[in-house]
C-alpha atoms as a PDB file:
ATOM      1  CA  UNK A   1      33.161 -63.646   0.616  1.00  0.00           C
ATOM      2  CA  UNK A   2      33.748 -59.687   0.384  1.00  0.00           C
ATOM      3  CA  UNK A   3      30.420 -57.652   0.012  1.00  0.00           C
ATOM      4  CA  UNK A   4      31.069 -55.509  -2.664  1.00  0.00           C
ATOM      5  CA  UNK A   5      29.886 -51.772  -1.018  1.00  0.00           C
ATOM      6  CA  UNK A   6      29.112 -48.886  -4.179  1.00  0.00           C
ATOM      7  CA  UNK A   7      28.518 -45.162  -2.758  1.00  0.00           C
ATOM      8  CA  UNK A   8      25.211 -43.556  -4.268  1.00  0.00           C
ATOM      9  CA  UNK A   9      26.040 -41.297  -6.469  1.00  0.00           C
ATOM     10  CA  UNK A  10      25.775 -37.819  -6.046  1.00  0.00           C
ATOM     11  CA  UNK A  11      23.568 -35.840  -8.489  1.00  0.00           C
ATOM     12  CA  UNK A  12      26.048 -32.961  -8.515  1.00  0.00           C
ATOM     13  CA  UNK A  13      29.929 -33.657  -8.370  1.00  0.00           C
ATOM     14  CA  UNK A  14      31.739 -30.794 -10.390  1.00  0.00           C
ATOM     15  CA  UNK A  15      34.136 -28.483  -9.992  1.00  0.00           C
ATOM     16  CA  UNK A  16      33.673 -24.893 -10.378  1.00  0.00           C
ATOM     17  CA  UNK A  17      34.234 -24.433 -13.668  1.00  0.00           C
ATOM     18  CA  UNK A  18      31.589 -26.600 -14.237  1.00  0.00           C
ATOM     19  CA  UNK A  19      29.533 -24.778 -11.900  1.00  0.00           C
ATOM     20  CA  UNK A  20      29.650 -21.580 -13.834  1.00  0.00           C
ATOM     21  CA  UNK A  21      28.928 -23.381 -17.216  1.00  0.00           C
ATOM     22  CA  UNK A  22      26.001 -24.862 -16.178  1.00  0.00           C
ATOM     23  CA  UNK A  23      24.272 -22.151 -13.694  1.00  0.00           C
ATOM     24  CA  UNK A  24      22.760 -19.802 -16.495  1.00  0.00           C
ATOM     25  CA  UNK A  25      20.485 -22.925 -17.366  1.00  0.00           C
ATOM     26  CA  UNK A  26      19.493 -23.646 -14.550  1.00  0.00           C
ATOM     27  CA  UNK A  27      18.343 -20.543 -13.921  1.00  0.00           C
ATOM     28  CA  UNK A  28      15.950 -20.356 -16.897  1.00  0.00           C
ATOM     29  CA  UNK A  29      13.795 -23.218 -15.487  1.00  0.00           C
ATOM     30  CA  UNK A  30      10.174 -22.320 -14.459  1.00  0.00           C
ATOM     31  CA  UNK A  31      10.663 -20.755 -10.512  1.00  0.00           C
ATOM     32  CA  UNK A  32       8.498 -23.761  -9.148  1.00  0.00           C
ATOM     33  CA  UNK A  33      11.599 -25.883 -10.418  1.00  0.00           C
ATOM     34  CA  UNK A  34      13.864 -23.653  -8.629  1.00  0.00           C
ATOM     35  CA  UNK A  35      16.095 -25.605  -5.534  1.00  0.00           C
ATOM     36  CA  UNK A  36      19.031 -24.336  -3.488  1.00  0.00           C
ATOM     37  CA  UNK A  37      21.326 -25.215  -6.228  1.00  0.00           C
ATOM     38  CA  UNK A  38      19.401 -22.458  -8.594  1.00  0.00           C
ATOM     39  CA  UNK A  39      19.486 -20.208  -6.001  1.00  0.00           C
ATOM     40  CA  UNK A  40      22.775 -20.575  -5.211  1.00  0.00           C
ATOM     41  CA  UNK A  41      23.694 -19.967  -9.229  1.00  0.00           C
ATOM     42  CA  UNK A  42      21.139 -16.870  -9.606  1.00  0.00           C
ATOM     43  CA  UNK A  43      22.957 -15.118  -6.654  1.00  0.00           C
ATOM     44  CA  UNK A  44      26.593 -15.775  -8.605  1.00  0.00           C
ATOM     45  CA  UNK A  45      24.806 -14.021 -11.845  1.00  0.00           C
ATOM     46  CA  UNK A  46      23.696 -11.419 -10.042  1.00  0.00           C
ATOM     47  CA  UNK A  47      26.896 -11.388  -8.071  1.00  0.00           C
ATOM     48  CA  UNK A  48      28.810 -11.219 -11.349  1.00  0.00           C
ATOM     49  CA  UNK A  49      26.399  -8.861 -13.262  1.00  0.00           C
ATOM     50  CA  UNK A  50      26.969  -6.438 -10.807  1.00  0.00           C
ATOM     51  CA  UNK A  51      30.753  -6.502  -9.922  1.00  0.00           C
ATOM     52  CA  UNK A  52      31.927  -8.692 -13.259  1.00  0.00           C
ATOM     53  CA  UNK A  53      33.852 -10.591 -11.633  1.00  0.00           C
ATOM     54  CA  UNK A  54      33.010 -13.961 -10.731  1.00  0.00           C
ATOM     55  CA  UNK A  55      31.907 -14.867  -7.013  1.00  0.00           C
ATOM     56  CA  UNK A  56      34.154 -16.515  -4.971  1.00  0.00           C
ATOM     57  CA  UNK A  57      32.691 -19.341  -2.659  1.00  0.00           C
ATOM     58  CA  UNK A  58      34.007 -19.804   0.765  1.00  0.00           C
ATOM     59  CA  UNK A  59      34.732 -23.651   0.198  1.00  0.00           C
ATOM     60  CA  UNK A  60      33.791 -26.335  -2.476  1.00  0.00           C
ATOM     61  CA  UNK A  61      33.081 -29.630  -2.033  1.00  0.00           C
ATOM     62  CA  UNK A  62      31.212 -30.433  -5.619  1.00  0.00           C
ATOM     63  CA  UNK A  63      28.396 -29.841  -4.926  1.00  0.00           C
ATOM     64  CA  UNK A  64      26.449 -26.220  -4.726  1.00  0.00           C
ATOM     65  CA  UNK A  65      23.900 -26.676  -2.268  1.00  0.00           C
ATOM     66  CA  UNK A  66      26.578 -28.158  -0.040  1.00  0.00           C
ATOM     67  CA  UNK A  67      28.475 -25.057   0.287  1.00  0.00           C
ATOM     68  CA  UNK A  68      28.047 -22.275   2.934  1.00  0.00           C
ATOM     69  CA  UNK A  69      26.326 -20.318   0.791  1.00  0.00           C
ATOM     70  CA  UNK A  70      23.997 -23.008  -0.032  1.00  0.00           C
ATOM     71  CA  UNK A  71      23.152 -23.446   3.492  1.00  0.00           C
ATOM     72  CA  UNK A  72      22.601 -20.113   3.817  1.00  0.00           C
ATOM     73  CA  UNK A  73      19.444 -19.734   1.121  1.00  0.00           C
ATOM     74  CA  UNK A  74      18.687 -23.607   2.147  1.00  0.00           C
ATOM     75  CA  UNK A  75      17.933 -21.424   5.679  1.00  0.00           C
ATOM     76  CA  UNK A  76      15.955 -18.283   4.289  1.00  0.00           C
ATOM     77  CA  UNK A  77      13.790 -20.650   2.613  1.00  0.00           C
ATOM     78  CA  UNK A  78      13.033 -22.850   5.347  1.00  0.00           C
ATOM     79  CA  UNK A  79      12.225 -19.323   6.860  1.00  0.00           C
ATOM     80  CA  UNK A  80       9.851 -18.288   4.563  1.00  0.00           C
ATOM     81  CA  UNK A  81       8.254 -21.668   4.632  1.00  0.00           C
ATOM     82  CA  UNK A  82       8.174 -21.845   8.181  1.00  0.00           C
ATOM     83  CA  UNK A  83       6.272 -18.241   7.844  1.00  0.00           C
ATOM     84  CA  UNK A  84       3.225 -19.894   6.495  1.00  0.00           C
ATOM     85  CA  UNK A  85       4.061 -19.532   2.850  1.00  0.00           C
ATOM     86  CA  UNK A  86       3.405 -22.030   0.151  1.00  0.00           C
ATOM     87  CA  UNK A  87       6.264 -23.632  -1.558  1.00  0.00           C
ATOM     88  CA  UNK A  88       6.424 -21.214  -4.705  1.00  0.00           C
ATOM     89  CA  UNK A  89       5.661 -17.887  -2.873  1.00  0.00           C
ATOM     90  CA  UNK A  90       8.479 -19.052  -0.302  1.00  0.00           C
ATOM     91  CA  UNK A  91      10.484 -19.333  -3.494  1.00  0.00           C
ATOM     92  CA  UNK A  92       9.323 -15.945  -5.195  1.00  0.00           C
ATOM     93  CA  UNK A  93       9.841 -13.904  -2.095  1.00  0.00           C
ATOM     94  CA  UNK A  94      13.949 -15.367  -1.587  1.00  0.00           C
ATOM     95  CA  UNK A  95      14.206 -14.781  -5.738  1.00  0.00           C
ATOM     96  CA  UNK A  96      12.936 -11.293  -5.049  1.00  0.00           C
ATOM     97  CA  UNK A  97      15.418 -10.397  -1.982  1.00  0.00           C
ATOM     98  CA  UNK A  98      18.290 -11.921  -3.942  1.00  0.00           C
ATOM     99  CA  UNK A  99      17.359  -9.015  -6.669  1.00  0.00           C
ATOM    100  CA  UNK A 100      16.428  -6.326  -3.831  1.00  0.00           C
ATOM    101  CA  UNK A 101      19.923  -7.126  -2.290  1.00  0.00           C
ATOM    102  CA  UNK A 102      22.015  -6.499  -6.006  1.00  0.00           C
ATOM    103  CA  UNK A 103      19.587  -4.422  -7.491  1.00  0.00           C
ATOM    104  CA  UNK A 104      18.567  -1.810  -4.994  1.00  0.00           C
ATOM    105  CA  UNK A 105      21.072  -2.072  -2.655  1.00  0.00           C
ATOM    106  CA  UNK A 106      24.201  -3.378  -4.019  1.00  0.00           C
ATOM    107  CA  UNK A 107      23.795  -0.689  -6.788  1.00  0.00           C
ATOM    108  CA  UNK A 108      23.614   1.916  -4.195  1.00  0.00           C
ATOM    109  CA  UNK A 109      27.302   0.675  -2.646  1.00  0.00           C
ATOM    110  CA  UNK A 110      26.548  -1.821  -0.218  1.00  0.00           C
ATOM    111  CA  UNK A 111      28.779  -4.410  -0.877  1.00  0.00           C
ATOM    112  CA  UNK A 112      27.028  -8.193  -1.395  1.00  0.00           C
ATOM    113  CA  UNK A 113      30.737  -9.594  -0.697  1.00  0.00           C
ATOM    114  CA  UNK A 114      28.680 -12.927   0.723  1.00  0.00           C
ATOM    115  CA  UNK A 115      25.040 -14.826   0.852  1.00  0.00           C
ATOM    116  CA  UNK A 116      26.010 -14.100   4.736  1.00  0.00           C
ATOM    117  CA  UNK A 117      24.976 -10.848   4.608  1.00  0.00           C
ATOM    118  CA  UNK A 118      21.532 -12.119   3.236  1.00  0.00           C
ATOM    119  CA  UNK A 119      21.127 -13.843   6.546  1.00  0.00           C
ATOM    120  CA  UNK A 120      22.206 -10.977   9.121  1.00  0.00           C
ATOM    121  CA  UNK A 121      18.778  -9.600  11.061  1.00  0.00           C
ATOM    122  CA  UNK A 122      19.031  -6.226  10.007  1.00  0.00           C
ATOM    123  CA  UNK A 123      19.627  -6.654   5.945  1.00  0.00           C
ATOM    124  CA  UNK A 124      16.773  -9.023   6.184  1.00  0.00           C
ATOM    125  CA  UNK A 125      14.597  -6.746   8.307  1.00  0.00           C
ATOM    126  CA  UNK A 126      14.989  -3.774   5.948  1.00  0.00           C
ATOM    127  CA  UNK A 127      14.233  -5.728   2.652  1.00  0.00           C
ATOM    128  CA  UNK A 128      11.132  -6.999   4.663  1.00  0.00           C
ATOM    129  CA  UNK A 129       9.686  -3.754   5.556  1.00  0.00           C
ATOM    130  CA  UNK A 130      10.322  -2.467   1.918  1.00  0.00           C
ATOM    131  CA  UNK A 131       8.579  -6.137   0.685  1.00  0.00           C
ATOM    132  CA  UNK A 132       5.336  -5.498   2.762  1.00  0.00           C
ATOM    133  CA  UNK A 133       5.376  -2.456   1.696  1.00  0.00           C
ATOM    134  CA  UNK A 134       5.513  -2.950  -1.755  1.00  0.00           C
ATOM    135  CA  UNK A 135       3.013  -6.094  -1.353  1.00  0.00           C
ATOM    136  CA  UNK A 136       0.333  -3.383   0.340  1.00  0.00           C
ATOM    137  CA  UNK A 137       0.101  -1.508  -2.530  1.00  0.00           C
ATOM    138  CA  UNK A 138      -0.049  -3.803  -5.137  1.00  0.00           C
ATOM    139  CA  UNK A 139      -2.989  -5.253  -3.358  1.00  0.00           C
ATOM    140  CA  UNK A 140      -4.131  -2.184  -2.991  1.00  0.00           C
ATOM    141  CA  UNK A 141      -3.762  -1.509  -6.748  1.00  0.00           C
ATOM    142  CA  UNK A 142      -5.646  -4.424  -7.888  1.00  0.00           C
ATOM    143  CA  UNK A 143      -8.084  -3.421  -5.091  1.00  0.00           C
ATOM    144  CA  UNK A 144      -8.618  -0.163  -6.517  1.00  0.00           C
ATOM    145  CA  UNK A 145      -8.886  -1.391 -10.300  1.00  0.00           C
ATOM    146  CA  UNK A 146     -11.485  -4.335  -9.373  1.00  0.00           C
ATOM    147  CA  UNK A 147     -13.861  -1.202  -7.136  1.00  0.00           C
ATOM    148  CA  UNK A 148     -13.352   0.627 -10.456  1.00  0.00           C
ATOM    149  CA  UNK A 149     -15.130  -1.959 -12.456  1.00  0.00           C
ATOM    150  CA  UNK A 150     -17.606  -2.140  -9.619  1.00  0.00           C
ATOM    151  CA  UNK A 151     -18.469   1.691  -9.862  1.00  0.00           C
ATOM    152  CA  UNK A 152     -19.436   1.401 -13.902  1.00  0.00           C
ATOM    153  CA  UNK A 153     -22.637  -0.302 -12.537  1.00  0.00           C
ATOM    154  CA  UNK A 154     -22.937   0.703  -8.912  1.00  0.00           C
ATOM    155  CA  UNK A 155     -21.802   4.237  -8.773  1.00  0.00           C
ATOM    156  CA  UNK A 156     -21.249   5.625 -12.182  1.00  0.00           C
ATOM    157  CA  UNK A 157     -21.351   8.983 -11.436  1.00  0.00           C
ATOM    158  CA  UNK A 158     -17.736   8.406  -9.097  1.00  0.00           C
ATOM    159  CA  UNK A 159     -15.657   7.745 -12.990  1.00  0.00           C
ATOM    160  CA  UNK A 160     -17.092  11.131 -13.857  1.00  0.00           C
ATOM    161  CA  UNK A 161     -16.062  12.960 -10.757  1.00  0.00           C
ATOM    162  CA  UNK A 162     -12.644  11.330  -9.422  1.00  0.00           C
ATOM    163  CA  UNK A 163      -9.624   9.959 -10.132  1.00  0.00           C
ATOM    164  CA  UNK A 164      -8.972   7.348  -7.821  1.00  0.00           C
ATOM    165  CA  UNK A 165      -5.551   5.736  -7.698  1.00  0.00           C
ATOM    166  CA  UNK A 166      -5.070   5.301  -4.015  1.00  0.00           C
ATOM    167  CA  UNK A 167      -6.768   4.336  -0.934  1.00  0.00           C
ATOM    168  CA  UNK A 168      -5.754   7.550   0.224  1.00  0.00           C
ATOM    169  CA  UNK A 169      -8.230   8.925  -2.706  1.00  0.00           C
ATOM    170  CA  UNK A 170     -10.931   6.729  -0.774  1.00  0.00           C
ATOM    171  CA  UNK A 171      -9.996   8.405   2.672  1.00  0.00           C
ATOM    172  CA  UNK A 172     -10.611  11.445   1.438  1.00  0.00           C
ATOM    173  CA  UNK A 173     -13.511  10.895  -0.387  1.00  0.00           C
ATOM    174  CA  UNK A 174     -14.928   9.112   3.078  1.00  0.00           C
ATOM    175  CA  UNK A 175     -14.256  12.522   4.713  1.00  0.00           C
ATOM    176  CA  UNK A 176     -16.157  14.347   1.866  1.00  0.00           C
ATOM    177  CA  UNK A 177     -19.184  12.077   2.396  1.00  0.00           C
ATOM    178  CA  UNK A 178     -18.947  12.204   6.290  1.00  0.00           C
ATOM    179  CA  UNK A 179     -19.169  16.136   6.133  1.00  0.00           C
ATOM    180  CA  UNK A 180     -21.326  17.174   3.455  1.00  0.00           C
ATOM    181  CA  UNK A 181     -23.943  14.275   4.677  1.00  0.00           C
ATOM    182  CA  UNK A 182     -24.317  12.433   1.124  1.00  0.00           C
ATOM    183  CA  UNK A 183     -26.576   9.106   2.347  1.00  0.00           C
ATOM    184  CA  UNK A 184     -27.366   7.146  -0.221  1.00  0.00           C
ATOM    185  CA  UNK A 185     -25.476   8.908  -2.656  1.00  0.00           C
ATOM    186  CA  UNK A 186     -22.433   7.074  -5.085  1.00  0.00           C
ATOM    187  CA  UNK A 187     -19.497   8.464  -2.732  1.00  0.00           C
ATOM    188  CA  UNK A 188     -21.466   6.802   0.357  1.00  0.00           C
ATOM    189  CA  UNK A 189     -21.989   3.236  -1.676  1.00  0.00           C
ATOM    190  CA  UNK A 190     -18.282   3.342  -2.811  1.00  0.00           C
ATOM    191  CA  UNK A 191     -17.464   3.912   0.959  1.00  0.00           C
ATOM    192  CA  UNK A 192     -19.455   1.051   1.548  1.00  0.00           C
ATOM    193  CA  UNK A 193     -18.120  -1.130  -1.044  1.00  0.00           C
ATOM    194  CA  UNK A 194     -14.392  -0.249  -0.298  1.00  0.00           C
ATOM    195  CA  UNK A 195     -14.649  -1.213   3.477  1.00  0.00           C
ATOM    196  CA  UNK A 196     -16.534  -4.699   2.824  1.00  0.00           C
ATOM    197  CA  UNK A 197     -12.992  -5.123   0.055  1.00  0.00           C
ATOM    198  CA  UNK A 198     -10.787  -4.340   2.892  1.00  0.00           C
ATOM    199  CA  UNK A 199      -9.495  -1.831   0.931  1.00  0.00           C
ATOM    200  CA  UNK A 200     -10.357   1.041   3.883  1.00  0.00           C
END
């Protein structure tokens, strides 16, 4: 008796033109939906926003996340994962280097020619120092707004004498206190405040 033997099938078996008709809807899915597949199709829009042309892949097989460059964000994300970072903020940071890389610096003239370059040390490096960067002072920004609110019933009189945007505002302000010897005063509470925040 022969045992008949059926292959699984594969969720995605297409060919490229396929590919391209399908990847703007996957891309409009929430980001917590978002798998290598997506990412793999929201680096050939950006790819193809930036350089209309459509992105060449270095071998197809049918399936997206199968493909070099699929391997490629399958390994940045494992990355970010591996970092510490929860599922969707492992997802929001790779979504946000994908646009660094196209936006910032492909539009500048380097040349995104592959998902490779995503993956060299130094490319990755440099969008992580501009990341943290940009992550300190949007925490410092909501920082800053939430002491704000604080002030209207702690230390009124600091809305009427300042305009406090940074932390470096804070510093200074610190320095101000430290010299002129204001104890107890609303510059000295803010100081206070700000340090138990983390903001100074």
């Amino acid at each position: 008796m022969l045992a008949v033997i059926t292959k699984k099938k594969r969720k995605f078996n297409m060919n490229l033109q396929e590919f391209h008709n399908s990847k703007q809807g996957w891309v409009i899915k929430e980001k917590k939906s978002w798998n290598i597949v997506t990412f793999v199709s929201y680096f050939c829009i950006k790819y193809e926003t930036l350089y209309e042309v459509k992105y060449r892949f270095s071998r197809w097989a049918g399936n997206p996340a199968l493909t070099k460059e699929g391997r490629d964000f399958s390994k940045l994300l494992k990355e970010y994962k591996e970092s510490g970072m929860e599922s969707l903020e492992a997802k929001m940071k790779l979504y946000n280097y994908i646009n660094w890389s196209f936006d910032y610096k492909g539009v500048r003239g380097t040349n995104i020619n592959s998902s490779g370059l995503l993956c060299h040390h130094s490319f990755f490096n440099e969008f992580e120092k501009k990341y943290d960067s940009f992550m300190k002072k949007k925490k410092s920004k909501v920082g800053i707004s939430s002491l704000l609110d604080w002030c209207k019933s702690n230390a009124p009189s600091i809305l009427d004498n300042y305009d406090i945007e940074t932390d470096k505002d804070l510093v200074f302000i610190e320095k101000m206190a430290k010299m002129d010897g204001m104890q107890d005063s609303d510059e000295y509470n803010l100081i206070l405040e700000s340090k138990k925040r983390g903001i100074l």
